[in-house]
Protein backbone atom coordinates (compact mmCIF):
# COMPACT_ATOMS: atom_id res chain seq x y z
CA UNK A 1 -21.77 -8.71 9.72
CA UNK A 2 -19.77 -10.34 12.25
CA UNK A 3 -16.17 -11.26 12.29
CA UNK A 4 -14.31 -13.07 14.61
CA UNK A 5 -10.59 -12.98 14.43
CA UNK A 6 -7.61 -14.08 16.91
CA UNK A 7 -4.92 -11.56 17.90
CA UNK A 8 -2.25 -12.11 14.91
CA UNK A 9 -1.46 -9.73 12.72
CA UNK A 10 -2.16 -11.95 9.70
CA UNK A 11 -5.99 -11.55 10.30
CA UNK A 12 -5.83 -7.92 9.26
CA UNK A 13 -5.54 -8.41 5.83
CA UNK A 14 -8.74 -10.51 5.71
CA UNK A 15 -10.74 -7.82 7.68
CA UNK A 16 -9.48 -5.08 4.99
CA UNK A 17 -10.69 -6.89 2.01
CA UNK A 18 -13.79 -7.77 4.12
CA UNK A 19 -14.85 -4.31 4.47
CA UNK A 20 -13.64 -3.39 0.44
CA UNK A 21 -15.97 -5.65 -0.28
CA UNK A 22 -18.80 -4.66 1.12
CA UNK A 23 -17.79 -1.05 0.61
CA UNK A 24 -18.12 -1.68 -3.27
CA UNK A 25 -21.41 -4.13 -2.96
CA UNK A 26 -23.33 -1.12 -0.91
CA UNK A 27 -21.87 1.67 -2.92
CA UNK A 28 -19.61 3.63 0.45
CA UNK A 29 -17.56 6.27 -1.07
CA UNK A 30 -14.32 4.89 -1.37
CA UNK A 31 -11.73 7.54 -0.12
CA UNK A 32 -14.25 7.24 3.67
CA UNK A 33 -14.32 3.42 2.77
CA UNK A 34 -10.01 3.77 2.98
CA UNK A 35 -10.09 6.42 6.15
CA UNK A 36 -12.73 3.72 7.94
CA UNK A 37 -10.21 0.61 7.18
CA UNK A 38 -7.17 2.62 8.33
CA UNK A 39 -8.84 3.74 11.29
CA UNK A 40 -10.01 -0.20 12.06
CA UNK A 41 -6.19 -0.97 10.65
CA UNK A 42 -5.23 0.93 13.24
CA UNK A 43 -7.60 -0.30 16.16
CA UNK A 44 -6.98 -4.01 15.61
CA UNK A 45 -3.51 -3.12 15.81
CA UNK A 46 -3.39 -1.19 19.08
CA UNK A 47 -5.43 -4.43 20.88
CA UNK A 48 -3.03 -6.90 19.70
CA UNK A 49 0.36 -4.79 20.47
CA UNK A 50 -1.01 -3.64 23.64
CA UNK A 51 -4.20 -5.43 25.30
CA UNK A 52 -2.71 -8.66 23.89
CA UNK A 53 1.02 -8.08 24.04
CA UNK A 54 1.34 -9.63 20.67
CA UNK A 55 0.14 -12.95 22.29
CA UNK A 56 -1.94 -14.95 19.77
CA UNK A 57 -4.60 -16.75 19.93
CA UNK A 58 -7.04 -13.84 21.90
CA UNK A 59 -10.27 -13.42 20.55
CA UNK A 60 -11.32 -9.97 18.99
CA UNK A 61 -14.84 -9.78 17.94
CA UNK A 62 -16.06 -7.15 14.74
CA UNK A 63 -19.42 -6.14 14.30
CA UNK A 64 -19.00 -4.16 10.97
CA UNK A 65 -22.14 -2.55 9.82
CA UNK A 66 -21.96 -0.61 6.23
CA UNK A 67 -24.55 1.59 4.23
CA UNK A 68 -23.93 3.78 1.83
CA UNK A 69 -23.66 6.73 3.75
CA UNK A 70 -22.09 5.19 6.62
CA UNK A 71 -19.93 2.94 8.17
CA UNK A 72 -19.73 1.93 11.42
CA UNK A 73 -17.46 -1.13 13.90
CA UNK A 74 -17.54 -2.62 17.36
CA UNK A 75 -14.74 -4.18 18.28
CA UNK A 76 -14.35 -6.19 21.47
CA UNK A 77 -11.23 -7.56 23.48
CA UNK A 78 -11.01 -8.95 26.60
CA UNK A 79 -7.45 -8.04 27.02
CA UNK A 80 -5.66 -5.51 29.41
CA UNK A 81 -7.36 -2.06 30.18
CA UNK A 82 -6.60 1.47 28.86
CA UNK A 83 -7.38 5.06 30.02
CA UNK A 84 -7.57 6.20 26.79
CA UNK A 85 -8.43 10.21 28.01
CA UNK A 86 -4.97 10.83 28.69
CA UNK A 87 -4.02 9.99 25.10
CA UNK A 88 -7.38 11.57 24.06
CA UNK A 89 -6.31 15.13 25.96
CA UNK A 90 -2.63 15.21 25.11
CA UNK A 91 -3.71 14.46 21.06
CA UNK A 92 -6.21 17.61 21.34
CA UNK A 93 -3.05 19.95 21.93
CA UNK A 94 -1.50 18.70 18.17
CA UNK A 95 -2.73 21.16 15.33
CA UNK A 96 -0.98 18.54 13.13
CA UNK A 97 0.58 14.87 13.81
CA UNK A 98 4.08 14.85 14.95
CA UNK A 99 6.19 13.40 12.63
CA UNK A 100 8.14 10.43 15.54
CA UNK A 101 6.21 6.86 15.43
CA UNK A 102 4.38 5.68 18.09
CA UNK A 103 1.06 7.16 20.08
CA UNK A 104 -0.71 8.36 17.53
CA UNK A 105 -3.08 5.69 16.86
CA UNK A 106 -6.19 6.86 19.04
CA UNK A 107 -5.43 10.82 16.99
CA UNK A 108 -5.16 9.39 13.69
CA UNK A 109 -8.45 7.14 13.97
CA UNK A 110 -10.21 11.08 15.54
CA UNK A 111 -8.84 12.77 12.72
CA UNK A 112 -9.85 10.40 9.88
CA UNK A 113 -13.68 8.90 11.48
CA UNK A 114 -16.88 11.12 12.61
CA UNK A 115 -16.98 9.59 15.88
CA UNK A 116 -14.75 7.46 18.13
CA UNK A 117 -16.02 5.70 21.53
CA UNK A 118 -14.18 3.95 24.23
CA UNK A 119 -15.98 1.74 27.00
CA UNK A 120 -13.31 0.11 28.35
CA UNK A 121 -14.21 -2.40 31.56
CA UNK A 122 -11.62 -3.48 33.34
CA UNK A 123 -11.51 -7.42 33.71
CA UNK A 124 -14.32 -7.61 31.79
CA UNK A 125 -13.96 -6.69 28.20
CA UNK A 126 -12.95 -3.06 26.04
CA UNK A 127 -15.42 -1.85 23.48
CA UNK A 128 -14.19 0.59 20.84
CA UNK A 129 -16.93 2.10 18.39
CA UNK A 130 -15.83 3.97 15.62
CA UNK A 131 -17.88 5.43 13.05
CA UNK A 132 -17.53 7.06 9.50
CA UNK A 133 -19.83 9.04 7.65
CA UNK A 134 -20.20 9.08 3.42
CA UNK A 135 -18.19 12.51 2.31
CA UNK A 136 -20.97 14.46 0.47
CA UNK A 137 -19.11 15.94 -3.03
């Protein structure tokens, strides 16, 4: 499934229910189905605040793909450029997340998802992959 959004904030919710509803229609365990929107929550967020600058209007393109035992998102901007190995390296020296806001969005979606890819292009376009396995009870 494909969803194409702009960068506002109000978009978000739409995306959320989006991928509830398909969680439920392929039968994705729910608690990964909550740790995979959080971790999107949290990716959308990070390219409008800081590849957009909270401009509107930027595209952001979603390819969501669900089964049920997994769950996985591209999301593309074409807004500024990150390094995200810095953030990557200093989040691998936390045994838990500090308890202060801010920078911990890139930790939080490692923590919660299986697998988390950057390929960021500079003046071309940023790619983030994430993926999220079905918890086996």
């Amino acid at each position: 499934m494909d969803v194409n959004i702009t960068s506002e904030f109000r978009h978000l919710a739409r995306v959320r229910s989006l991928i509830e509803e398909r969680a439920d229609s392929v039968g994705f365990d729910r608690a990964a189905a909550s740790e995979f929107i959080l971790a999107l929550d949290e990716a959308l967020t990070n390219i409008i605040k800081h590849a957009y600058h909270s401009q509107p209007g930027h595209p952001i393109e979603i390819h969501l793909s669900m089964q049920s035992d997994e769950a996985y998102a591209e999301i593309t901007d074409y807004g500024d450029a990150f390094d995200p190995d810095p953030v990557v390296s200093a989040a691998q020296h936390y045994k838990e997340l500090p308890k202060h806001r801010g920078g911990l969005g890139i930790p939080l979606m490692e923590r919660l998802l299986d697998a988390v890819e950057f390929d960021i292009r500079p003046g071309v376009r940023n790619v983030i992959r994430l993926r999220k396995r079905r918890k086996v009870a």
